[in-house]
N, C-alpha and C. Protein backbone atom coordinates (compact mmCIF):
# COMPACT_ATOMS: atom_id res chain seq x y z
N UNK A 1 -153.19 54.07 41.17
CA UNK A 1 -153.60 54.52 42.50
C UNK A 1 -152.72 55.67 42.97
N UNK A 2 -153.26 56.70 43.30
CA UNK A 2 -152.73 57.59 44.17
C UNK A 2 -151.78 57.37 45.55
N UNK A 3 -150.24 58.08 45.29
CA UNK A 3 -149.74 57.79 46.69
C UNK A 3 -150.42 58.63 47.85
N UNK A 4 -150.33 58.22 48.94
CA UNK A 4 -150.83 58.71 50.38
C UNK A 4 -149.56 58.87 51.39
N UNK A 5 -149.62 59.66 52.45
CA UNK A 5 -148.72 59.35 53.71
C UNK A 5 -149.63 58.48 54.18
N UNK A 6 -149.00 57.19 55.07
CA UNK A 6 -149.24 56.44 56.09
C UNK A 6 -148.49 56.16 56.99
N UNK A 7 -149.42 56.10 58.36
CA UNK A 7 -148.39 55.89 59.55
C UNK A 7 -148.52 54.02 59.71
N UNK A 8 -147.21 53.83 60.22
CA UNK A 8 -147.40 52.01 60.03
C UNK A 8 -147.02 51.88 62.01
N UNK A 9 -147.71 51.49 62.77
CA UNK A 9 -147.52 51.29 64.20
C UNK A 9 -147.23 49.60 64.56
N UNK A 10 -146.17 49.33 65.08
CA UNK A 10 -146.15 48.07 65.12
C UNK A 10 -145.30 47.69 66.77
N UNK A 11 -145.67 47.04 67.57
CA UNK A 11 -145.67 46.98 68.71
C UNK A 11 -144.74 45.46 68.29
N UNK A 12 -143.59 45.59 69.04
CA UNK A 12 -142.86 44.29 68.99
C UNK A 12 -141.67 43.96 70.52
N UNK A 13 -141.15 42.74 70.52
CA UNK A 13 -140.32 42.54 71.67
C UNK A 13 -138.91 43.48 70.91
N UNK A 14 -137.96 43.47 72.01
CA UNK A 14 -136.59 44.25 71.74
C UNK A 14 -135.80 43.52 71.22
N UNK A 15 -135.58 42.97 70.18
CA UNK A 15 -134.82 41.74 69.59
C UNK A 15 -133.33 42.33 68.58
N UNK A 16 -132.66 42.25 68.97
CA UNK A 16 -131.47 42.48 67.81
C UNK A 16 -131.72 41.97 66.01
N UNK A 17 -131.62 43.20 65.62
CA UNK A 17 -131.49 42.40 64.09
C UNK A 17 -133.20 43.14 63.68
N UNK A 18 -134.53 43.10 64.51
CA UNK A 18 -135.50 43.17 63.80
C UNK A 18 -135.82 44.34 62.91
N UNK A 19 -135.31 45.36 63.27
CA UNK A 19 -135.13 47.08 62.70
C UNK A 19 -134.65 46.72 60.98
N UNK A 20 -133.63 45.93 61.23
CA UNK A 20 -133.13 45.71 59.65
C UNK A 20 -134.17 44.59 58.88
N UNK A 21 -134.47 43.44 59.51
CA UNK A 21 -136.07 42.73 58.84
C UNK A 21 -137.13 43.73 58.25
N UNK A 22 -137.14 44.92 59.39
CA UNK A 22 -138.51 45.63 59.48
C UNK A 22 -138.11 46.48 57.88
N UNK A 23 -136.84 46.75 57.82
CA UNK A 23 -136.39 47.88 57.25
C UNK A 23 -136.83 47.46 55.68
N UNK A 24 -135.87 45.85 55.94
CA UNK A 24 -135.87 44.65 54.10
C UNK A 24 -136.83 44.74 53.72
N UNK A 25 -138.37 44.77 54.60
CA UNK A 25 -139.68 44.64 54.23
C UNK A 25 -139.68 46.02 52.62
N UNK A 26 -139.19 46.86 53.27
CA UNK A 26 -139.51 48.37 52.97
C UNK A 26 -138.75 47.99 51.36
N UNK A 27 -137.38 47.85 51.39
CA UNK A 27 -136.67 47.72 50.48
C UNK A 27 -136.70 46.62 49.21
N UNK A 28 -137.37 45.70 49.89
CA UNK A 28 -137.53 44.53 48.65
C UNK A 28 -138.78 45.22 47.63
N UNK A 29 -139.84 46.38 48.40
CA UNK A 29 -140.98 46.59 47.59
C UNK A 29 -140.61 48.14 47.50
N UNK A 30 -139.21 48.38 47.06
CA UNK A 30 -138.64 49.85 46.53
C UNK A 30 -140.03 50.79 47.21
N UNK A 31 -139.97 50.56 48.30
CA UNK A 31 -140.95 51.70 49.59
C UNK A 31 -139.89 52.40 50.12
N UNK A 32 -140.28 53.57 50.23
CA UNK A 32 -139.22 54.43 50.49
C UNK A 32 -139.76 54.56 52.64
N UNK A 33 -138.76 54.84 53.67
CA UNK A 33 -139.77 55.04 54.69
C UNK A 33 -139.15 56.66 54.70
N UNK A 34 -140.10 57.10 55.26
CA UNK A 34 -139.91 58.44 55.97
C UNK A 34 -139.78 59.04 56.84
N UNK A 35 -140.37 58.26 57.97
CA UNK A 35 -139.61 58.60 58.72
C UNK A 35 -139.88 57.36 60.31
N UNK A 36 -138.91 56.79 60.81
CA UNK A 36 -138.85 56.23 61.89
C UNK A 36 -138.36 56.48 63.67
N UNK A 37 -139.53 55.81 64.12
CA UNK A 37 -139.65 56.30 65.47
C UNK A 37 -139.22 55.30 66.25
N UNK A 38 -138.86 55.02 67.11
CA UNK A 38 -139.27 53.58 68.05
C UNK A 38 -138.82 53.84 69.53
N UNK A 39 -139.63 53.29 70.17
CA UNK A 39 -139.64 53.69 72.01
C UNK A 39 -139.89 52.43 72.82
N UNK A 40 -139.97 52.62 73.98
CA UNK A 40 -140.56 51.31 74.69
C UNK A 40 -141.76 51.89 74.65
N UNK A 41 -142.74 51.04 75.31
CA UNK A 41 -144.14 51.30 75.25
C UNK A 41 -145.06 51.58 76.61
N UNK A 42 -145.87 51.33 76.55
CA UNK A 42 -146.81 51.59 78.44
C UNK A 42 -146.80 50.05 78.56
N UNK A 43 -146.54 48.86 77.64
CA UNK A 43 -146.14 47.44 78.37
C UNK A 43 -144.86 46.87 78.45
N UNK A 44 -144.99 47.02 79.61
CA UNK A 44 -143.28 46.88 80.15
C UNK A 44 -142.88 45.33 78.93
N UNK A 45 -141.81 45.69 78.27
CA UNK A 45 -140.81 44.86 77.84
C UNK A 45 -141.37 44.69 76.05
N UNK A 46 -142.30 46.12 75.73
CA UNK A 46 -142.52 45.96 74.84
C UNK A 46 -142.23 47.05 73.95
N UNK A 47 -141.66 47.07 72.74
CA UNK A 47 -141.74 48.75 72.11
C UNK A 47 -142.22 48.82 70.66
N UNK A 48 -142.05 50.22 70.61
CA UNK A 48 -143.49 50.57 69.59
C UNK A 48 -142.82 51.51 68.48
N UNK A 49 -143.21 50.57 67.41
CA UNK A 49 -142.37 51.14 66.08
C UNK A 49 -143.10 51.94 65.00
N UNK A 50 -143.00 53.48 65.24
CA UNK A 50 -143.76 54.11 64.24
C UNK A 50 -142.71 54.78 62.83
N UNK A 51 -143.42 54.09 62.03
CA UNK A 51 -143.05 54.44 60.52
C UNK A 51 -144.27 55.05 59.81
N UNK A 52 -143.52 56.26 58.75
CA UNK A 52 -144.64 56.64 57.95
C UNK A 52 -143.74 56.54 56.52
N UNK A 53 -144.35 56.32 55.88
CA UNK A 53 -144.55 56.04 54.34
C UNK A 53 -145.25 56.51 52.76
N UNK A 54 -144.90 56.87 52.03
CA UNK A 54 -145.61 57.72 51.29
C UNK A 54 -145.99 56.86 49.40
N UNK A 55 -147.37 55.97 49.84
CA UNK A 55 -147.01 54.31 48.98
C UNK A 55 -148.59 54.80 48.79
N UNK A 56 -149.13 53.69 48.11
CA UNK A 56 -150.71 53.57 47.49
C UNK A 56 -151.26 52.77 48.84
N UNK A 57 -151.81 52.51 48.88
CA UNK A 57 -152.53 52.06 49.95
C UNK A 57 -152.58 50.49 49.90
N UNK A 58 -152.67 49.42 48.80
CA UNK A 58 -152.47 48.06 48.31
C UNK A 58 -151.41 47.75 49.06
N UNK A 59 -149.75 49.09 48.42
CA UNK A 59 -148.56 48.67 49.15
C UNK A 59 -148.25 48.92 50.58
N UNK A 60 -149.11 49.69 51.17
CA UNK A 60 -148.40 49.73 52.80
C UNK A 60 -149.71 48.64 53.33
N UNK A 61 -150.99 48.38 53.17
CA UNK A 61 -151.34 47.10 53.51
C UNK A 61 -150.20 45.95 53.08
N UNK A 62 -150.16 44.84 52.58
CA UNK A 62 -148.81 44.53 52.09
C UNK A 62 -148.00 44.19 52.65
N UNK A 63 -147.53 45.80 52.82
CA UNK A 63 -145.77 45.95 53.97
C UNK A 63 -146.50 45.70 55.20
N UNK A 64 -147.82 45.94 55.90
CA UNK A 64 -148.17 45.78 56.89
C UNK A 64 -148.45 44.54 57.38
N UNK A 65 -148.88 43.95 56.62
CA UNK A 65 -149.21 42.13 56.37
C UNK A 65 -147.65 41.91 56.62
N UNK A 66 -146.47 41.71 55.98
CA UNK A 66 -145.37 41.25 55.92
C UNK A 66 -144.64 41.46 57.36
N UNK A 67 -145.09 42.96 57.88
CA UNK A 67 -144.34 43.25 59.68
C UNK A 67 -145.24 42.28 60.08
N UNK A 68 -146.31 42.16 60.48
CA UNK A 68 -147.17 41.12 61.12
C UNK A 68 -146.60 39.96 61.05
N UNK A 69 -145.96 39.33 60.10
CA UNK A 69 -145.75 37.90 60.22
C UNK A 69 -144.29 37.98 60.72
N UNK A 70 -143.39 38.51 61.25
CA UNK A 70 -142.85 38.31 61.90
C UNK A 70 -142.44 38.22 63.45
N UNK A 71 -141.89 37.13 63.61
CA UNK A 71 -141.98 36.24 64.75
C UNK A 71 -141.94 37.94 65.87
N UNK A 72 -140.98 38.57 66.34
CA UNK A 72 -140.90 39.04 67.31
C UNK A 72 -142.37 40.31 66.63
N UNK A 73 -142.94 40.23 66.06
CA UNK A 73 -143.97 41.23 65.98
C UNK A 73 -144.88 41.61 66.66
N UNK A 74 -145.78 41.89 67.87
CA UNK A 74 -146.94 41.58 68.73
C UNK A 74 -148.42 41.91 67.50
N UNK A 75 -147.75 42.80 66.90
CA UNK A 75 -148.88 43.32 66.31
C UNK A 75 -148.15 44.88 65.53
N UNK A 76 -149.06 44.87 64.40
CA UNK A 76 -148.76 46.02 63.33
C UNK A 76 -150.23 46.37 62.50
N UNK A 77 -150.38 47.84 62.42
CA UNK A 77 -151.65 48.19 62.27
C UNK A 77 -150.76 49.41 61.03
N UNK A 78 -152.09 49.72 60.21
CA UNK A 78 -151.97 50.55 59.17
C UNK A 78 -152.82 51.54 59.33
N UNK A 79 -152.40 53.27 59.17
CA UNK A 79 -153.59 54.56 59.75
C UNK A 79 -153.41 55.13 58.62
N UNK A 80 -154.15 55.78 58.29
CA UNK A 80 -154.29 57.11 57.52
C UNK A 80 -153.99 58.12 58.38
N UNK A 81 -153.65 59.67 57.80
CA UNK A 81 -153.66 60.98 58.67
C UNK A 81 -154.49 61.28 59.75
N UNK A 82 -155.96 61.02 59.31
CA UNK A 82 -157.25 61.01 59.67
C UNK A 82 -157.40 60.50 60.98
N UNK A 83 -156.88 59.25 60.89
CA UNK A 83 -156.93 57.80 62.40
C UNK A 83 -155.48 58.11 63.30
N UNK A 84 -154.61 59.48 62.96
CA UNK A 84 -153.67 59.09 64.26
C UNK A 84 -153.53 61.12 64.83
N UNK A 85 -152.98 60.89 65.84
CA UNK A 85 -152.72 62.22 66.81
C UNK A 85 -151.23 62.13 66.57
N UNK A 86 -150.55 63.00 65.87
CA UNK A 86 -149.29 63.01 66.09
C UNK A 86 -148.24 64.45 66.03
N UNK A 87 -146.86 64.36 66.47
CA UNK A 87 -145.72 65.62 66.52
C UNK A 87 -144.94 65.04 65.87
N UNK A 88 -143.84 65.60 65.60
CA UNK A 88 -142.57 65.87 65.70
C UNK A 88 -142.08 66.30 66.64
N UNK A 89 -140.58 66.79 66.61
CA UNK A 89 -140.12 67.83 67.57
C UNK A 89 -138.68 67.70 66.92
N UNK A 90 -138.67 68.93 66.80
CA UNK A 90 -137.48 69.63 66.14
C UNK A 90 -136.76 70.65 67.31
N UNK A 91 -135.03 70.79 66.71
CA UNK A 91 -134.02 71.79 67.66
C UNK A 91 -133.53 72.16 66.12
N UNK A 92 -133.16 73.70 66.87
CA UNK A 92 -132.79 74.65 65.86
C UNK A 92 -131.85 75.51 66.71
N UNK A 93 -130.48 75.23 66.32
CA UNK A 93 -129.47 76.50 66.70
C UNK A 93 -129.54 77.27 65.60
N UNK A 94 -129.30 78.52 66.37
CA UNK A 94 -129.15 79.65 65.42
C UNK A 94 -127.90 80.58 66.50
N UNK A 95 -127.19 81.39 64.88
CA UNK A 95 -126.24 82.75 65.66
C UNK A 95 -126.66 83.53 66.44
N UNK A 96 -126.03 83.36 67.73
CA UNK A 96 -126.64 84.19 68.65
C UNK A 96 -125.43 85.28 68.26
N UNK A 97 -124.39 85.49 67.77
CA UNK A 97 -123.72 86.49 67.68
C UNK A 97 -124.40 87.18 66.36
N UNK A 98 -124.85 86.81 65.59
CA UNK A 98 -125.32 87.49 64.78
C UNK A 98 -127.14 88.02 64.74
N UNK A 99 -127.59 87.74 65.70
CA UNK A 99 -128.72 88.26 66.17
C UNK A 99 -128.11 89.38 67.10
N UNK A 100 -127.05 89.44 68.42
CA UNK A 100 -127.09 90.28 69.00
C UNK A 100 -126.49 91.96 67.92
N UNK A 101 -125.60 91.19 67.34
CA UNK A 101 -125.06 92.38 66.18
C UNK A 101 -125.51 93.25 65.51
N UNK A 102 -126.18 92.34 64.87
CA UNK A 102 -127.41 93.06 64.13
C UNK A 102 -128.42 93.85 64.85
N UNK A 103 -128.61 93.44 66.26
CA UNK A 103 -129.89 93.97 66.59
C UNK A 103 -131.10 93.56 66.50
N UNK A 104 -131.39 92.27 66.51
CA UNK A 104 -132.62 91.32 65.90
C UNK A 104 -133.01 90.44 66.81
N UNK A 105 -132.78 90.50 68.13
CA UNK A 105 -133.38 89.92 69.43
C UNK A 105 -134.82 90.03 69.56
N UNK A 106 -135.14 91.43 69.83
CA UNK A 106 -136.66 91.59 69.45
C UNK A 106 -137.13 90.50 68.40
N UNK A 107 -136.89 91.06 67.08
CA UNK A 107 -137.76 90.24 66.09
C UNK A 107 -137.00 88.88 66.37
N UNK A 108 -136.69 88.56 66.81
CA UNK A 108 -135.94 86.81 67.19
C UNK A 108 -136.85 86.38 67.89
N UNK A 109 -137.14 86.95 69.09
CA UNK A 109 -138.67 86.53 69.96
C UNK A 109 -139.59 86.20 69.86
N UNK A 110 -139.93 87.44 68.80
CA UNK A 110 -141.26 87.84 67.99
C UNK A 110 -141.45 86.33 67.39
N UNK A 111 -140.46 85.94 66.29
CA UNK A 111 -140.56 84.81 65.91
C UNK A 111 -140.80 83.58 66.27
N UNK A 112 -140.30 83.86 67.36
CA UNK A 112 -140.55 81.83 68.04
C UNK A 112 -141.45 82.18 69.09
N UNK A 113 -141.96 83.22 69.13
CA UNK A 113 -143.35 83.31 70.16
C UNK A 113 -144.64 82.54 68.93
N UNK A 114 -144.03 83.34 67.68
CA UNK A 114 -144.82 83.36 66.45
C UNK A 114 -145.27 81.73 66.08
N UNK A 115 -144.43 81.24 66.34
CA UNK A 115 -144.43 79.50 65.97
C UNK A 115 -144.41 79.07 67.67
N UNK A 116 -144.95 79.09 68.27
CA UNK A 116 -144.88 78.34 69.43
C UNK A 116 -143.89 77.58 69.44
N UNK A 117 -142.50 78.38 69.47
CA UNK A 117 -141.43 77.39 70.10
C UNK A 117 -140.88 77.84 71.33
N UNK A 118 -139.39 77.41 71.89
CA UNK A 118 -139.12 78.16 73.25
C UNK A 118 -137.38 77.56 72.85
N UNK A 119 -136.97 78.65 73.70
CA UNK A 119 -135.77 78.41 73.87
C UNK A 119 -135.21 77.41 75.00
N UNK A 120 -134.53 76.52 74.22
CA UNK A 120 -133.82 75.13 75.43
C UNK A 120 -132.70 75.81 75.93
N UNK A 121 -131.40 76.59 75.32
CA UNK A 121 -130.27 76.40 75.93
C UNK A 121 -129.97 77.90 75.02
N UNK A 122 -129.18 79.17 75.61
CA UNK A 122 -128.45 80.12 75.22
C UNK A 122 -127.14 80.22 75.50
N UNK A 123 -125.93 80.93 74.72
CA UNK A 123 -124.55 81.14 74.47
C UNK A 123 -124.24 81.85 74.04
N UNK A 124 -123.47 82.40 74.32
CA UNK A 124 -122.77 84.19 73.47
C UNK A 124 -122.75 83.51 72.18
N UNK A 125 -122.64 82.43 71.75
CA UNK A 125 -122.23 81.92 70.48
C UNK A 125 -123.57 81.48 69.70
N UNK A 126 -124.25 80.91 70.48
CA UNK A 126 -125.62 80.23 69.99
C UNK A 126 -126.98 80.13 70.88
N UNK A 127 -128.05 80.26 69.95
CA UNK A 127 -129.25 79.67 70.80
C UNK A 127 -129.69 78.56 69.89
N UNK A 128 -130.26 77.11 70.85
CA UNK A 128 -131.06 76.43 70.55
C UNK A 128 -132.16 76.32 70.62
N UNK A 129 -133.07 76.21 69.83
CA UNK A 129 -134.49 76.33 69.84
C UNK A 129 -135.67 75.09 69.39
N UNK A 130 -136.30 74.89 70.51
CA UNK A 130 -137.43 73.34 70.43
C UNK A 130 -138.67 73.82 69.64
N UNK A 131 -139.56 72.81 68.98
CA UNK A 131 -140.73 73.43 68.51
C UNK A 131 -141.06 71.79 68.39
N UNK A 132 -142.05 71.32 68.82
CA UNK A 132 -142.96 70.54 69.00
C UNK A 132 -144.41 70.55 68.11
N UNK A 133 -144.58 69.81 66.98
CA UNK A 133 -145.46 69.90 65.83
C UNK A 133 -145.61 69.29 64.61
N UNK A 134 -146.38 69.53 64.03
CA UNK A 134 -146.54 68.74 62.20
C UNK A 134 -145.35 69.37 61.53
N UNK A 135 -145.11 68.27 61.24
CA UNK A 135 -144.33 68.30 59.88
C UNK A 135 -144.03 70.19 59.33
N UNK A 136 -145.30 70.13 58.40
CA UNK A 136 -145.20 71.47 57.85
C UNK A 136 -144.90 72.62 58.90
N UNK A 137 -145.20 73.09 59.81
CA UNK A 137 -145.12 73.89 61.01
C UNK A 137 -143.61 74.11 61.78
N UNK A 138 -143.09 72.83 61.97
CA UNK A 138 -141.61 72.38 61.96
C UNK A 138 -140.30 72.79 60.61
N UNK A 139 -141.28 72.63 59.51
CA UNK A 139 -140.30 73.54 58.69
C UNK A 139 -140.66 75.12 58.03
N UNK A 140 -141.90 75.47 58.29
CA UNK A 140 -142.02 76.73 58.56
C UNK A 140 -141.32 77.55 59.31
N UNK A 141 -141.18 77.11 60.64
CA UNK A 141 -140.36 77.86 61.71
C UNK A 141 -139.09 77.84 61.15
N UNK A 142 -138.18 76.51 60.31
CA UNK A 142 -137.04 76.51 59.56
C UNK A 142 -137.20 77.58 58.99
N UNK A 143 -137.71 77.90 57.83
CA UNK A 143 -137.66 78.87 57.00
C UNK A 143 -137.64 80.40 57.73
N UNK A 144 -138.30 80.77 58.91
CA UNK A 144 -138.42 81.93 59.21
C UNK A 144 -137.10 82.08 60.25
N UNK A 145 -136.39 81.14 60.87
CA UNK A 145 -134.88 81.47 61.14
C UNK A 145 -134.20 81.60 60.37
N UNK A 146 -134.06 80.77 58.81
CA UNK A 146 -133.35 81.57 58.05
C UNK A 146 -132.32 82.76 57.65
N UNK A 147 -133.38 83.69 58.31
CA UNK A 147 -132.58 85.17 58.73
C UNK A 147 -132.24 85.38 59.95
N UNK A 148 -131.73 84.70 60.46
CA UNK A 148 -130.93 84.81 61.65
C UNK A 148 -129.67 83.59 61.73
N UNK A 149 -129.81 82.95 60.43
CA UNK A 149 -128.34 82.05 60.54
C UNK A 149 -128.56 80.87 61.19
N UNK A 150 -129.20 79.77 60.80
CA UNK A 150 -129.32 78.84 61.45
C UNK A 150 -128.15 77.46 61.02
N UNK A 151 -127.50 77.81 62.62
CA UNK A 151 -126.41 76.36 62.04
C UNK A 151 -126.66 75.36 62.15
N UNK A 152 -127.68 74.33 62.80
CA UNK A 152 -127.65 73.12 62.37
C UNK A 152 -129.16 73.29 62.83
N UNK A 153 -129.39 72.10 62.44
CA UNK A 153 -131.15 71.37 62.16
C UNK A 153 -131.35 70.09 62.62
N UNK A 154 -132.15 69.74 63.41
CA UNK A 154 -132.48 68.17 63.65
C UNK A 154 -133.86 68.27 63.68
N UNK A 155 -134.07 66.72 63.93
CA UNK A 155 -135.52 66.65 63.49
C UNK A 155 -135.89 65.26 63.59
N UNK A 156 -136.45 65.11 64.62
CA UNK A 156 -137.30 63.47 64.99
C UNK A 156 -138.58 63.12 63.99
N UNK A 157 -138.49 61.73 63.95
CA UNK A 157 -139.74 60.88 63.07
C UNK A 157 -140.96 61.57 64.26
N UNK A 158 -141.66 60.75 62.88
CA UNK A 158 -143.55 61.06 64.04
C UNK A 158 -143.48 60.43 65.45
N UNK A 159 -143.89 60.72 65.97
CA UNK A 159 -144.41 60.18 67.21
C UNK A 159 -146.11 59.92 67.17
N UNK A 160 -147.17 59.19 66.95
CA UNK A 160 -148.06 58.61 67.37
C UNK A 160 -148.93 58.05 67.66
N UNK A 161 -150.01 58.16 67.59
CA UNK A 161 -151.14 57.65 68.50
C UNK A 161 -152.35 57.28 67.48
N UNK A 162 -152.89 56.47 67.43
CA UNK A 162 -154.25 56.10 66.94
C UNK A 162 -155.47 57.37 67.70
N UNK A 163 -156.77 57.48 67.12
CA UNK A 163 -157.51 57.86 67.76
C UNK A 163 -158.29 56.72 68.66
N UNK A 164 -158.14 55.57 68.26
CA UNK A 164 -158.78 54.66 68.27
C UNK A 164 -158.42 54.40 69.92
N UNK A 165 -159.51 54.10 71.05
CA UNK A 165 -158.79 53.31 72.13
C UNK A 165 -158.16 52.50 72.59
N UNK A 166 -156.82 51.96 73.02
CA UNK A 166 -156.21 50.70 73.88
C UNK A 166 -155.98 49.71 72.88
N UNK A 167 -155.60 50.63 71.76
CA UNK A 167 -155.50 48.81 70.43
C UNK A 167 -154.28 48.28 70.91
N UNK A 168 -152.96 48.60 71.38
CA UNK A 168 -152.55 46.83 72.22
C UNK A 168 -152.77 46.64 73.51
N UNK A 169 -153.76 47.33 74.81
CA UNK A 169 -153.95 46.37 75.16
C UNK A 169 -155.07 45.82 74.88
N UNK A 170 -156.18 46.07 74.10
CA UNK A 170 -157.31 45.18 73.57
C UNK A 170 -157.02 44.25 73.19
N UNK A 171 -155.86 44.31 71.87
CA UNK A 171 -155.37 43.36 71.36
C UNK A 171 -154.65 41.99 72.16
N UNK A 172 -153.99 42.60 73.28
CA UNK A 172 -153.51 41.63 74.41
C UNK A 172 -154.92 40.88 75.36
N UNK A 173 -156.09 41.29 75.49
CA UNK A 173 -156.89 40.98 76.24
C UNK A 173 -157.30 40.41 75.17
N UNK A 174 -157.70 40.62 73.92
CA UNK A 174 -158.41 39.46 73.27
C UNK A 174 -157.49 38.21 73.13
N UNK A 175 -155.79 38.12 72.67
CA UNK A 175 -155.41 36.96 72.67
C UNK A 175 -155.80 36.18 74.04
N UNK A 176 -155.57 37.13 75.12
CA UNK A 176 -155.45 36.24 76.50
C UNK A 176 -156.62 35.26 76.18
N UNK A 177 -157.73 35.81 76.00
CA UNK A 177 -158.99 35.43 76.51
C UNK A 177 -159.38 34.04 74.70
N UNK A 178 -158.46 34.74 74.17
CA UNK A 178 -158.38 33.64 73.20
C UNK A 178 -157.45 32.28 73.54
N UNK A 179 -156.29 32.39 74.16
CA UNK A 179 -155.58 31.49 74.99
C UNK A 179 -156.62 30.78 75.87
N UNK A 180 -157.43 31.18 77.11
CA UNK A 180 -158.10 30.58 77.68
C UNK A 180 -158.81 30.40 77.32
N UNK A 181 -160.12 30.55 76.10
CA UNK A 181 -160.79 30.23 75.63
C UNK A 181 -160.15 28.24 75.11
N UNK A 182 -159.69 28.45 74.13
CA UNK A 182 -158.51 26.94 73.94
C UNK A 182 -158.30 26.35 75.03
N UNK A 183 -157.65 26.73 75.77
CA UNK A 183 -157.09 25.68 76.80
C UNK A 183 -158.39 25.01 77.20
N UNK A 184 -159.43 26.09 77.32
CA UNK A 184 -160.38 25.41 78.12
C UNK A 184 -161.39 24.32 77.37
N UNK A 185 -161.32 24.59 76.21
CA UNK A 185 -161.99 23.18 74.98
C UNK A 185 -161.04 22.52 75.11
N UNK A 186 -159.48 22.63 75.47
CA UNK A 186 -158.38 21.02 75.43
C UNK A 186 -159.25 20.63 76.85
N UNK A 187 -159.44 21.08 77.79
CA UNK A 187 -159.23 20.88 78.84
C UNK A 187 -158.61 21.13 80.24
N UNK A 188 -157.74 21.80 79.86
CA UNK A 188 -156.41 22.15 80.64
C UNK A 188 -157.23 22.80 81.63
């Protein structure tokens, strides 16, 4: 089977320790991850763990089955490229003394007008620079600072989204209504 990127979304409580469970999953089935996200979520006291992965599709179903069964898990879903909306967002200092020296302000502009980025913060010494985007696009803009001296690089996991509508809170309205559904055949 052919490897794929996959994004793995898994909505869980804030529990100490689960990041490294989540992580063992990855490691017992020599899955490499690529990159990890995690935030709180739009339900208060809940947060949302995006991993992507670059596995056959058998193995991140699998790894996805395995986050699911754990206790603090609410829920964990498996996307293709296709099924999610997502960024990055990358910062890029570069020599601001060696742009003004040279004379390369202009084409410095030129450039990050060129990649839709913007400047966060300037210094006789340095500029930092944001760019918000895919993967590839994020290191494109790398490559075209290049020539202007770029001293350091960062770079956040994916950030996101299903196309799909409200999958946890659907998912929360169907348990509810699965809870009361039960209670109400006990009796309660």
């Amino acid at each position: 089977m052919q490897k794929k990127l996959f994004t793995i979304i898994a909505f869980t409580e804030n529990r100490i320790g689960l990041l490294n469970r989540i992580t063992i999953i990855f490691t017992r089935r020599h899955i490499n991850i690529e990159s990890l996200t995690t935030s709180e979520c739009e339900v208060e006291g809940v947060h949302r763990f995006t991993i992507t992965t670059r596995t056959t599709k058998e193995r991140a179903v699998k790894v996805v089955q395995q986050i699911d069964k754990l206790v603090e898990v609410i829920k964990a879903s498996l996307h293709e490229e296709e099924e999610t909306v997502y960024q990055e967002l990358a910062l890029y200092k570069v020599d601001a003394r060696q742009i003004a020296e040279n004379g390369l302000f202009t084409a410095f502009l030129n450039t990050i007008k060129k990649y839709d980025a913007h400047i966060q913060t300037a210094t006789d010494d340095y500029i930092i620079i944001e760019k918000v985007g895919r993967r590839v696009e994020v290191f494109m803009l790398l490559d075209a600072l290049k020539e202007y001296h770029v001293l350091e690089f960062a770079k956040s996991g994916r950030v996101a989204m299903t196309r799909s509508a409200n999958d946890l809170d659907q998912y929360l309205r169907d348990v509810e209504a699965r809870v009361a559904e039960e209670a109400h055949e006990v009796g309660v």
